[in-house]
Protein backbone atom coordinates (compact mmCIF):
# COMPACT_ATOMS: atom_id res chain seq x y z
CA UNK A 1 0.00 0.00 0.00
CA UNK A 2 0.94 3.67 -1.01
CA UNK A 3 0.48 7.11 -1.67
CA UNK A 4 -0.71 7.20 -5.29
CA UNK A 5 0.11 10.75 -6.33
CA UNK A 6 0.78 14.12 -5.65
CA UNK A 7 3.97 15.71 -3.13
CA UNK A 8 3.84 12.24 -1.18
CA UNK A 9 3.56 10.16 -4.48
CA UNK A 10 5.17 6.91 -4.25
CA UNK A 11 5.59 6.60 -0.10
CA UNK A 12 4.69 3.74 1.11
CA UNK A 13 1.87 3.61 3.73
CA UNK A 14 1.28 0.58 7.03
CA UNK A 15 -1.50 -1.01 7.11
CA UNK A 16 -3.63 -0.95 9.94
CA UNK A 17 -3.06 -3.93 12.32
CA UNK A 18 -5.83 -7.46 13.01
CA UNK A 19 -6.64 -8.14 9.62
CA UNK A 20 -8.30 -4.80 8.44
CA UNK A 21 -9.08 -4.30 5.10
CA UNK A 22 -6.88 -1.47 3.73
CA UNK A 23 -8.84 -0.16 0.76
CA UNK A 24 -6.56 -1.50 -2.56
CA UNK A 25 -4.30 0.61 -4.25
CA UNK A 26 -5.77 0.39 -7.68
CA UNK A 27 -9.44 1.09 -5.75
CA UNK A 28 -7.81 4.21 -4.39
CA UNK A 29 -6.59 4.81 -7.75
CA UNK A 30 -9.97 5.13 -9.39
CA UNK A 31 -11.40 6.68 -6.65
CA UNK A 32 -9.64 10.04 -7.02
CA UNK A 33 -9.26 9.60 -10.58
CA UNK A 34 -12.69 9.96 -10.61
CA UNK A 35 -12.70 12.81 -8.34
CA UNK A 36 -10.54 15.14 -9.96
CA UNK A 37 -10.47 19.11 -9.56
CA UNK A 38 -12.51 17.98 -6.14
CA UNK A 39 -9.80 17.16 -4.14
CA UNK A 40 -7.55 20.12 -4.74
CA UNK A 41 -8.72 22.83 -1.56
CA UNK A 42 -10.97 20.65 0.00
CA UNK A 43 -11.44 20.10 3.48
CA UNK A 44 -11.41 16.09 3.76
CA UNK A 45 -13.08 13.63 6.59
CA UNK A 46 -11.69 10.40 6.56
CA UNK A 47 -14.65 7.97 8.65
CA UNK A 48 -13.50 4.58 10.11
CA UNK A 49 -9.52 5.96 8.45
CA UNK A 50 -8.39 2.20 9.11
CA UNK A 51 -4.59 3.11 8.24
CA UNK A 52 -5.59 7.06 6.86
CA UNK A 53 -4.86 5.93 2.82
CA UNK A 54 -7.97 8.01 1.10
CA UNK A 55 -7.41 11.07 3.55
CA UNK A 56 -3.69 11.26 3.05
CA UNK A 57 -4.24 10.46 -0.72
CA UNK A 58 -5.96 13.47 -0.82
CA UNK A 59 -3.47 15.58 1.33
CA UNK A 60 -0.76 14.39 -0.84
CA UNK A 61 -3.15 15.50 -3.78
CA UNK A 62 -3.33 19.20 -2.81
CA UNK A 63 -6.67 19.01 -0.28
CA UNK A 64 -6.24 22.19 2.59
CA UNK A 65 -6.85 19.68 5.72
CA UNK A 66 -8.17 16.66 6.81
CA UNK A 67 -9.91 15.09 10.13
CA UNK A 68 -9.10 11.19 10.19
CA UNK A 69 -11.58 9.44 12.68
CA UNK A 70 -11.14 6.08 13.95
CA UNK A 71 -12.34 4.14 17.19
CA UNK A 72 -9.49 1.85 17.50
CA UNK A 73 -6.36 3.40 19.34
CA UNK A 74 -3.95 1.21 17.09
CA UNK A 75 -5.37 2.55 14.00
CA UNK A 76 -4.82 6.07 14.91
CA UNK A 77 -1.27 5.23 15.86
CA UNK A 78 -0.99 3.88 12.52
CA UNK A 79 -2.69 6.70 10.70
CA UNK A 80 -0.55 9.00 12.35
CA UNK A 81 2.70 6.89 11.54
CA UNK A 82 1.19 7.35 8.11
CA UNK A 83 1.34 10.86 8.33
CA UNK A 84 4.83 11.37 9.36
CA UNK A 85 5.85 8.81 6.52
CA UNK A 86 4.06 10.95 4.29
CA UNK A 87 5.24 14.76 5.84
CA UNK A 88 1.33 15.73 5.93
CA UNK A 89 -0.19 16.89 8.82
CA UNK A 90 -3.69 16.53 9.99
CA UNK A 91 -5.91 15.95 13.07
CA UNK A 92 -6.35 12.51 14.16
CA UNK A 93 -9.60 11.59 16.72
CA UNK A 94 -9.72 7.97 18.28
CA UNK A 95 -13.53 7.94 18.76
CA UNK A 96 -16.85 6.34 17.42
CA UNK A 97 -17.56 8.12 13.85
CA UNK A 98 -21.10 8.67 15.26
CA UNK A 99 -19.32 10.40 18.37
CA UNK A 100 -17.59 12.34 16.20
CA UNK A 101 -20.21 13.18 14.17
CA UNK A 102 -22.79 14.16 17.01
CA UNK A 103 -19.96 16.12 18.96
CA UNK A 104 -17.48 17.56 17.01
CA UNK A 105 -18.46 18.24 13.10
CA UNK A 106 -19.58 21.25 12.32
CA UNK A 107 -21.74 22.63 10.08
CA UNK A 108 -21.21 22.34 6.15
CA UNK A 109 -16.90 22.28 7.14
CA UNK A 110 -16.54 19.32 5.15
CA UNK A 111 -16.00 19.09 0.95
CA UNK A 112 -15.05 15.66 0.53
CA UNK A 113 -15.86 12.72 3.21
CA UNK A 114 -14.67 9.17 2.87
CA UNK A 115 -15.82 6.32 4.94
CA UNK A 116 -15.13 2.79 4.64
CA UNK A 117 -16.81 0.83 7.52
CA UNK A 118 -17.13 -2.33 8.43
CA UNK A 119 -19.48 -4.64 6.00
CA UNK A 120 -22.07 -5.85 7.06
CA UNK A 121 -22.09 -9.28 6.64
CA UNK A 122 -24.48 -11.70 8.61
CA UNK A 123 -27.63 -10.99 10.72
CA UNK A 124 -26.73 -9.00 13.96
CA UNK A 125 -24.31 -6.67 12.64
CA UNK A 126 -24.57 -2.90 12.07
CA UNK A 127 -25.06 -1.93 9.05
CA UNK A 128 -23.18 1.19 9.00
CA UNK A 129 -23.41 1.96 5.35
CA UNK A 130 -27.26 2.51 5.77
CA UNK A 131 -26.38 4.78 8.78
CA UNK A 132 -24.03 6.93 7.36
CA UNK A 133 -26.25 7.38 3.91
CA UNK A 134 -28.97 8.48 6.19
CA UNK A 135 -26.96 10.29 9.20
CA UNK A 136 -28.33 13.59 9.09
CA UNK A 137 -25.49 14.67 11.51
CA UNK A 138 -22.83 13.63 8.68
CA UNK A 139 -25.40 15.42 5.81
CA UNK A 140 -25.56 18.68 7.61
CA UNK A 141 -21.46 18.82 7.95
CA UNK A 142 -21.37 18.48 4.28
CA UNK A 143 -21.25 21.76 2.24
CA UNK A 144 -23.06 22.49 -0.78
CA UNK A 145 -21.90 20.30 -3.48
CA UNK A 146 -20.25 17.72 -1.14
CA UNK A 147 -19.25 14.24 -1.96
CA UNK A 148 -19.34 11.29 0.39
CA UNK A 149 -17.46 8.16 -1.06
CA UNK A 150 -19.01 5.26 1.11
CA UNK A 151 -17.30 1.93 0.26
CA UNK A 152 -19.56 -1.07 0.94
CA UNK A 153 -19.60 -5.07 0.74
CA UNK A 154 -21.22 -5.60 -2.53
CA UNK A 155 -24.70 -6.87 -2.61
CA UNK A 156 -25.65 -5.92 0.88
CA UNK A 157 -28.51 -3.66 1.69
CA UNK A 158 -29.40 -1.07 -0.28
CA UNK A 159 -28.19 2.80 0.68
CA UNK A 160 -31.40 4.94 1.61
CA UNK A 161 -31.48 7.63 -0.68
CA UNK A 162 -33.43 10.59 1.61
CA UNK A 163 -30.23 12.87 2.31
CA UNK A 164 -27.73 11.81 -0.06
CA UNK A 165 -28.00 11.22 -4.54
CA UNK A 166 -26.31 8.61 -5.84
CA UNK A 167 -23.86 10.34 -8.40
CA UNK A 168 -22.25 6.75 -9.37
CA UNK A 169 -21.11 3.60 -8.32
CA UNK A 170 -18.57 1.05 -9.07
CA UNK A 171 -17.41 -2.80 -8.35
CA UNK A 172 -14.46 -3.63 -7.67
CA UNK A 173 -14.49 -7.27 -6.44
CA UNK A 174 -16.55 -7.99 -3.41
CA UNK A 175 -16.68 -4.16 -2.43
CA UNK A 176 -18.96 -1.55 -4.04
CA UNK A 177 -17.77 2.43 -4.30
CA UNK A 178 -20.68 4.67 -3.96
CA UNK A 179 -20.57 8.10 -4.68
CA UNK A 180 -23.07 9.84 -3.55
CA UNK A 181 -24.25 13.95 -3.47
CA UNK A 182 -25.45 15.76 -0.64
CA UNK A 183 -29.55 16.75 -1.73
């Protein structure tokens, strides 16, 4: 795993530790390939950061700041590891996503959010795709014109559609990328 492009082009990035699922380098790839003039200025969240690749991705890529949110303490340590590998700076929060969200966003301060949770995957687990696509918490720290790239298990629930427009979406093995518009 690395930095794609941009000033940090090329460095290579840990992965987070206990079997995490770093999103793949040719995923990430696409991803901002498909983002474009976005990314330059923006103000970045980074939800569930696992080892901080997409929010780092898109400091390396010219983006004015990023918040990388994770609950597990090793995580942040690696995200912040990350960091220094990568001479960025950014703020780091180990805390629920939700947490974050109720407590600490603020209102339309965010251009470009990424989140990769946990997939759902069997009865009894959270689906936290669903919750983010209808979070009104993370929708209201959006600004106008805001994109929120959820990655998902593919074929899993459907995303509600209430607060957010699907813009497009993309397979790449057994994970979907959805982008999706602030309404």
């Amino acid at each position: 795993m690395r930095v794609i492009a941009g000033t940090a082009g090329g460095r290579p990035l840990k992965s987070p530790p206990d079997g995490l699922r770093p999103t793949m380098d040719r995923v990430k790839a696409a991803v901002f390939s498909s983002l474009g003039d976005l990314v330059p200025g923006a103000s970045v969240l980074d939800l569930f950061a696992g080892s901080g690749a997409m929010g780092i991705e898109a400091l390396s890529r010219g983006a004015d700041r990023a918040v990388f949110v994770d609950s597990s303490e090793r995580c942040t340590r690696c995200i912040r590891e990350n960091l220094r590998s990568a001479t960025c700076e950014a703020s780091v929060q180990t805390m629920d996503a939700y947490r974050f969200l109720d407590l600490y966003a603020g209102e339309a301060e965010f251009d470009l959010v990424f989140a990769d949770p946990p997939y759902f995957k069997k009865d009894g687990d959270t689906d936290h795709a669903s919750q983010l696509a209808s979070s009104k918490k993370l929708h209201a720290a959006l600004r106008p014109n805001a994109l929120l790239v959820l990655e998902k298990q593919h074929g899993g629930p459907a995303l509600p559609s209430e607060l957010f427009e699907p813009v497009r979406s993309k397979r790449y093995g057994g994970s979907e990328i959805h982008f999706l518009a602030k309404r």
